[in-house]
N, C-alpha and C. Protein backbone atom coordinates (compact mmCIF):
# COMPACT_ATOMS: atom_id res chain seq x y z
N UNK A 1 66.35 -5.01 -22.64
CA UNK A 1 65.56 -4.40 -23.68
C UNK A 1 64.89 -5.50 -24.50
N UNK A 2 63.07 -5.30 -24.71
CA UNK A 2 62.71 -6.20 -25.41
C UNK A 2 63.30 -5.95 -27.25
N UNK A 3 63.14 -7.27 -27.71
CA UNK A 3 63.74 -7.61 -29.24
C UNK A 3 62.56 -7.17 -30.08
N UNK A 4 62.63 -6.43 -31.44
CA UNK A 4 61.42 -6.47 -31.88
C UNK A 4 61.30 -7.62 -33.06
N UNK A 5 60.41 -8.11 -33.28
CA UNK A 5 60.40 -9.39 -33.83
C UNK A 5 60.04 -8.79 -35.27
N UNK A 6 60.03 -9.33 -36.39
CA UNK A 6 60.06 -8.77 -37.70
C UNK A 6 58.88 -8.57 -38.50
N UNK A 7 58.20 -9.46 -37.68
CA UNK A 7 56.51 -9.63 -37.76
C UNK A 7 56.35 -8.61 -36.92
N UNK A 8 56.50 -8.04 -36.03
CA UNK A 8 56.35 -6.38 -35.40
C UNK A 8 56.21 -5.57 -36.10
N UNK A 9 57.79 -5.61 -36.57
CA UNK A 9 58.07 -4.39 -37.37
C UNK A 9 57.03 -4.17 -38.62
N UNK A 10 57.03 -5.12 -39.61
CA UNK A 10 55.91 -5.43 -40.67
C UNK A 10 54.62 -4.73 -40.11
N UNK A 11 54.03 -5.16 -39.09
CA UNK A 11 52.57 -4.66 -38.61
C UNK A 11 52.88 -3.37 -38.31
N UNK A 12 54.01 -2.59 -37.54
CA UNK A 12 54.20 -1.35 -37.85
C UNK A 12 54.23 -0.36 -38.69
N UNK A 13 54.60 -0.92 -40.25
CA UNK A 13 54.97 -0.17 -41.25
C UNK A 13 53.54 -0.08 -41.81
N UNK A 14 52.74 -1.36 -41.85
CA UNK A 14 51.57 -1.58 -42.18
C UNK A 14 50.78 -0.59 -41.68
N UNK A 15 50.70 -0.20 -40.58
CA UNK A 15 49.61 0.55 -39.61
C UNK A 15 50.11 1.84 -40.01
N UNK A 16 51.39 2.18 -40.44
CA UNK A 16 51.70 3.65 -40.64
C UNK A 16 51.33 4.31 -42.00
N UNK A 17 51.57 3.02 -42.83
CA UNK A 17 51.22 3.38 -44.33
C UNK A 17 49.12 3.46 -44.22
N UNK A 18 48.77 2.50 -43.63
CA UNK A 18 46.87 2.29 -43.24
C UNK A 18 46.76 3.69 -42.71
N UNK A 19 47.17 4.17 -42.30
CA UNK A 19 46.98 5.40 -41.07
C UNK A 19 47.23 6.45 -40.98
N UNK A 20 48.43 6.52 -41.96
CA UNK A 20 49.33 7.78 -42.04
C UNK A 20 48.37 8.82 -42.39
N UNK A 21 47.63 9.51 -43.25
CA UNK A 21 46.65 10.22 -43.26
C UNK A 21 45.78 10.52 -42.29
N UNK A 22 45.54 9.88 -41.29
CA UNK A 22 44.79 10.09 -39.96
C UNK A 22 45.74 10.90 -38.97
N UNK A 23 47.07 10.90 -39.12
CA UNK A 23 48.33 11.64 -38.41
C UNK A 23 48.07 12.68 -38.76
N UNK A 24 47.82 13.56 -39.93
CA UNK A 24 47.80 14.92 -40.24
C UNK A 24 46.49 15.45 -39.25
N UNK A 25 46.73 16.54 -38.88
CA UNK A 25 45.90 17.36 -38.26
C UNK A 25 44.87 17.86 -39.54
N UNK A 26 42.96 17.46 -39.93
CA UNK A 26 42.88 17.64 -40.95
C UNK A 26 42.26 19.16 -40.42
N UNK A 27 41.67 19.78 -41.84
CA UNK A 27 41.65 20.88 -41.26
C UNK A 27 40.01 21.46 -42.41
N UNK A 28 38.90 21.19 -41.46
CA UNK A 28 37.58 21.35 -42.30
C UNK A 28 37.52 22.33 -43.20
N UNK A 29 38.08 23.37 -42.51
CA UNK A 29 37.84 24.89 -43.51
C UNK A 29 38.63 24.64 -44.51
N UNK A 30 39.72 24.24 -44.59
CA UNK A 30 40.32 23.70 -46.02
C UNK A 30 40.00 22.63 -46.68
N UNK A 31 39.24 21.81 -46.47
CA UNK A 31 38.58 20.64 -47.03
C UNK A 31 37.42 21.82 -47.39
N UNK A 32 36.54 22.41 -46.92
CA UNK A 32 35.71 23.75 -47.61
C UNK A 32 36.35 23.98 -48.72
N UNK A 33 37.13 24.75 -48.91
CA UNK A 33 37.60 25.31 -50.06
C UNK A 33 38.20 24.01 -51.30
N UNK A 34 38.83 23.42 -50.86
CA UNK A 34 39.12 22.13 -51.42
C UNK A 34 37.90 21.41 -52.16
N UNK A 35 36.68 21.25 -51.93
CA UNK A 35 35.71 20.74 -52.40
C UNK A 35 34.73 21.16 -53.18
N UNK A 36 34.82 22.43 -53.53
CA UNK A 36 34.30 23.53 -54.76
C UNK A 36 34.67 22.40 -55.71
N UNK A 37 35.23 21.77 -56.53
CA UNK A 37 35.09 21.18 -57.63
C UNK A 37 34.33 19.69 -57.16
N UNK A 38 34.16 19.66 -56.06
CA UNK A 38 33.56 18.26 -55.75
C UNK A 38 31.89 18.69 -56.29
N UNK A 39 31.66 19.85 -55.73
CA UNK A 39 30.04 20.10 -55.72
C UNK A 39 29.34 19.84 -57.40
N UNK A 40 30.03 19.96 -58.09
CA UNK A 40 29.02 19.85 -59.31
C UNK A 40 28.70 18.23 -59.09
N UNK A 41 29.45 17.56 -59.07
CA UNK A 41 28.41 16.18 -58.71
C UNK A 41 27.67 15.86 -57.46
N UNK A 42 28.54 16.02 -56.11
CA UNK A 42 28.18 15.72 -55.25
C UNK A 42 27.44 16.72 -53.95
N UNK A 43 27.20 18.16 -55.09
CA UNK A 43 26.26 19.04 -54.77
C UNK A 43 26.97 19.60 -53.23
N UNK A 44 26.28 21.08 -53.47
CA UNK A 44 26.79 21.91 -52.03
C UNK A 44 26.77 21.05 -50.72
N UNK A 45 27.58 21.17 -50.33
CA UNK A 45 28.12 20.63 -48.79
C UNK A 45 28.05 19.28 -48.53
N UNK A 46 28.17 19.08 -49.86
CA UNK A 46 28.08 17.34 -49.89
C UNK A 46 26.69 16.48 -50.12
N UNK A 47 25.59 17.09 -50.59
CA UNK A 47 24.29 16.60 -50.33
C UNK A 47 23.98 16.89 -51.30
N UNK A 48 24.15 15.67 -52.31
CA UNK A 48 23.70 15.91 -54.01
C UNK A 48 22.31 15.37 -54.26
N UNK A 49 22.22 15.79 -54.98
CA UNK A 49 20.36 15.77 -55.26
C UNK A 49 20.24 14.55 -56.33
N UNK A 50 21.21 14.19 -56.63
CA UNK A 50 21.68 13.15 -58.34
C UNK A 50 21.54 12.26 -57.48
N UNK A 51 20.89 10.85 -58.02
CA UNK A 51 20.71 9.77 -57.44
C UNK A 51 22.10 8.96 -57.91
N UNK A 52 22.66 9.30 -58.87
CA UNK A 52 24.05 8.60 -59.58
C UNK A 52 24.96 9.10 -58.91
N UNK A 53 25.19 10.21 -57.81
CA UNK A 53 25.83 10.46 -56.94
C UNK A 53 25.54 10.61 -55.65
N UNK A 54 26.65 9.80 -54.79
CA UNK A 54 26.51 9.88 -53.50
C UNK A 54 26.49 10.96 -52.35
N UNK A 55 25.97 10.78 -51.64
CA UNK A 55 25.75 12.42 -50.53
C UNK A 55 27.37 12.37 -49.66
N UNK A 56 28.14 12.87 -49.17
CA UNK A 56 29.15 13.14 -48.89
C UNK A 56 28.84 13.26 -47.38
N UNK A 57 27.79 14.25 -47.35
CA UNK A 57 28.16 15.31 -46.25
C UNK A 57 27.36 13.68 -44.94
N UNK A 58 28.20 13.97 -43.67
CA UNK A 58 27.77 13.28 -42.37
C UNK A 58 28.20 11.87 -42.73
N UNK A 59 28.71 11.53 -43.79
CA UNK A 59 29.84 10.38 -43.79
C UNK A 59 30.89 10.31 -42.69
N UNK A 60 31.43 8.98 -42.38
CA UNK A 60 32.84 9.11 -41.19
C UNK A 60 33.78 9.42 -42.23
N UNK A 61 34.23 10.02 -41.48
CA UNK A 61 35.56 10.76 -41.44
C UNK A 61 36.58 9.72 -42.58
N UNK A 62 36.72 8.49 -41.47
CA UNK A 62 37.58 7.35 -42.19
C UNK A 62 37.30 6.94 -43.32
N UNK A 63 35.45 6.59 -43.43
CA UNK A 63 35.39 6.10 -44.63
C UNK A 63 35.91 7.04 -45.58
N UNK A 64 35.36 8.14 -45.26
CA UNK A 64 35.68 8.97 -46.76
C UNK A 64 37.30 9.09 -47.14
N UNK A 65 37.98 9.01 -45.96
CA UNK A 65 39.73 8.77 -46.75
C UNK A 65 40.07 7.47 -47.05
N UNK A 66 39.14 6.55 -46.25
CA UNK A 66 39.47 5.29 -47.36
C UNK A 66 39.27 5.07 -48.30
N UNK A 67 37.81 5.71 -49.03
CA UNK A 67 37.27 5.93 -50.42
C UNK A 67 38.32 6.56 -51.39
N UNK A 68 38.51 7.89 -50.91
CA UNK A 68 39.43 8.70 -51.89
C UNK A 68 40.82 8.01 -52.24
N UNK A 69 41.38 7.39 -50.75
CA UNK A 69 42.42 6.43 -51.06
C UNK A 69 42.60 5.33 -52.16
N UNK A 70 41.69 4.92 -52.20
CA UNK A 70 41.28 3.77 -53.03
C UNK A 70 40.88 4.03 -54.00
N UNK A 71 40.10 5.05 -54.36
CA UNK A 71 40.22 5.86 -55.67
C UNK A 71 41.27 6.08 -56.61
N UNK A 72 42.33 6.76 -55.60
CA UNK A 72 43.61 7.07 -55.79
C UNK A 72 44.62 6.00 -56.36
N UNK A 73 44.42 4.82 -55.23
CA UNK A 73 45.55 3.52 -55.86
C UNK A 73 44.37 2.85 -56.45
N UNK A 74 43.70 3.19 -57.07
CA UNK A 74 42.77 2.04 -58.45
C UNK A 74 42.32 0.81 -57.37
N UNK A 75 42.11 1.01 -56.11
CA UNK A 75 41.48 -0.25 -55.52
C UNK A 75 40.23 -0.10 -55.51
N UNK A 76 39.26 0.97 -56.00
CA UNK A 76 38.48 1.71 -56.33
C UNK A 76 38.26 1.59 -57.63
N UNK A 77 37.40 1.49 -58.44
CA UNK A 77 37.02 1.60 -59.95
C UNK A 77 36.07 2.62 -59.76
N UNK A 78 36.54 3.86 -60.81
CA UNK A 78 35.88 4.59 -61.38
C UNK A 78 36.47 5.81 -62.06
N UNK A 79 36.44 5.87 -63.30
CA UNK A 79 37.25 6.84 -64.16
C UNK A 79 37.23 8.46 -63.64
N UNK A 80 35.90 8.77 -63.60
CA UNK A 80 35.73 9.90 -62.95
C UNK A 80 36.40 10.03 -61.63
N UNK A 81 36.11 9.81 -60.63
CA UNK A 81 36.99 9.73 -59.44
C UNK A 81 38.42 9.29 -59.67
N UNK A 82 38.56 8.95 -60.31
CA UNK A 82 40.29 8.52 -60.73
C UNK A 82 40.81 9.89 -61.03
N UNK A 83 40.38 10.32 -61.82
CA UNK A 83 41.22 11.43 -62.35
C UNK A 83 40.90 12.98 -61.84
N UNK A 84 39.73 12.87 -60.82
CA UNK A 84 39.77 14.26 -59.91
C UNK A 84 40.44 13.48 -58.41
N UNK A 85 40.68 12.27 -57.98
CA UNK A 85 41.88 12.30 -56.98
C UNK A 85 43.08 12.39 -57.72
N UNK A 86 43.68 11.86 -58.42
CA UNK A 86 44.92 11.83 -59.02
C UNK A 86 46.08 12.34 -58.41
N UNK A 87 45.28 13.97 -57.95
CA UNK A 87 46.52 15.18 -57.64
C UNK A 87 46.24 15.20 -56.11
N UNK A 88 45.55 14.92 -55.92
CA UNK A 88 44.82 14.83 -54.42
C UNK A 88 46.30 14.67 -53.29
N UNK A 89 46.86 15.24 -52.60
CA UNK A 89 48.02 14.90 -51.91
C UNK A 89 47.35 14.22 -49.66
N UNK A 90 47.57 13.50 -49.31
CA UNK A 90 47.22 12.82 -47.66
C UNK A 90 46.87 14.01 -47.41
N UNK A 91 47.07 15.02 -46.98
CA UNK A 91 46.50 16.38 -46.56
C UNK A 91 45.14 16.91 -47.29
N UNK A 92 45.09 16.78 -48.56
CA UNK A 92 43.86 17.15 -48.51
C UNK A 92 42.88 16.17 -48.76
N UNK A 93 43.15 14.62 -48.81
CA UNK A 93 42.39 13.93 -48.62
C UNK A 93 41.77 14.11 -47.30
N UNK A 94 42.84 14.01 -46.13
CA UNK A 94 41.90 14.45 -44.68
C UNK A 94 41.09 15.38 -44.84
N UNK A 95 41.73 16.58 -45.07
CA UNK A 95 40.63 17.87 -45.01
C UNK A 95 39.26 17.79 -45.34
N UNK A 96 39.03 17.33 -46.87
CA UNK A 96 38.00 17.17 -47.71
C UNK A 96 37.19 16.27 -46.99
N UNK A 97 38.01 14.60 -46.41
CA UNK A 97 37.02 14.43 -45.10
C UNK A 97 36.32 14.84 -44.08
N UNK A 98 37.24 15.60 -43.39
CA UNK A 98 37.34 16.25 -42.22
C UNK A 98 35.84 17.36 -42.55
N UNK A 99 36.09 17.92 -43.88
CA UNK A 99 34.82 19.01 -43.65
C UNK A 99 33.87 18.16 -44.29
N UNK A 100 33.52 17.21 -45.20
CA UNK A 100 32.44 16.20 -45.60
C UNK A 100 31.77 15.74 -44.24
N UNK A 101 32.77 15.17 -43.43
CA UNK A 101 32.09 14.26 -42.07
C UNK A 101 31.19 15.48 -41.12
N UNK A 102 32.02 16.76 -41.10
CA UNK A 102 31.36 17.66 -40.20
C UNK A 102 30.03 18.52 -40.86
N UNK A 103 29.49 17.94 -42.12
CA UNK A 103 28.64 18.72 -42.67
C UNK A 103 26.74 17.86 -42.09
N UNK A 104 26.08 18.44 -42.73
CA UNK A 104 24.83 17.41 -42.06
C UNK A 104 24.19 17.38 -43.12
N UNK A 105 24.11 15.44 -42.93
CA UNK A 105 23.44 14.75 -44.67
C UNK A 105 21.99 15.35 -44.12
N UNK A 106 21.82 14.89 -45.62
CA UNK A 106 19.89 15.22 -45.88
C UNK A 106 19.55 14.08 -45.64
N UNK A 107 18.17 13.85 -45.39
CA UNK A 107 17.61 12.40 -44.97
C UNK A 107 17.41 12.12 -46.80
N UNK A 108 17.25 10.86 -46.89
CA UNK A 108 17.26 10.43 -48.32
C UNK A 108 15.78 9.60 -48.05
N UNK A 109 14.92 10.01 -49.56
CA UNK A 109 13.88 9.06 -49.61
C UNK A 109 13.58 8.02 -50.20
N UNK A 110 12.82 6.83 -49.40
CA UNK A 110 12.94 5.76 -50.97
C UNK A 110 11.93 5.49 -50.41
């Protein structure tokens, strides 16, 4: 039987804690309902019309749980987003991805 070396194990725990949110099965239609309080800034289905807010919708998947993540542990600055993730639990961070990524951005003009 191979030995696992401790530097293994470390990159294991690492990849589970990085990742663990990608394990949940997310689930769009509940990221739907979940994101009714997102829309006053970031507008229906993710495609805000506010130039001070970002469009959501046709984002990856990942980025957007790395965002909210980071929101969440303050690796992220921003008061507003701080305190509407706060309660946010790995499940519905996926979701809220999960239905953001499957929505279709607007083309943006500049």
């Amino acid at each position: 039987m191979k030995k696992i070396t401790m530097m293994t194990k470390l990159l294991m725990i690492a990849a589970a804690l990085t990742f663990g949110t990608l394990a949940y099965a997310a689930d769009p239609a509940a990221g739907k309902e979940k994101s009714k309080v997102c829309a006053a800034c970031h507008g229906e289905n993710g495609n805000s019309q506010a130039p001070d807010f970002p469009k959501l919708a046709g984002q990856h998947g990942d980025y957007l749980v790395r965002a909210l993540t980071d929101y969440k542990s303050g690796v992220r600055k921003n008061p507003i987003m701080a305190g509407q993730v706060a309660n946010l639990k790995r499940e519905d961070i996926a979701d809220l991805a999960a239905y953001y990524s499957s929505q279709q951005g607007l083309a943006t003009k500049y």
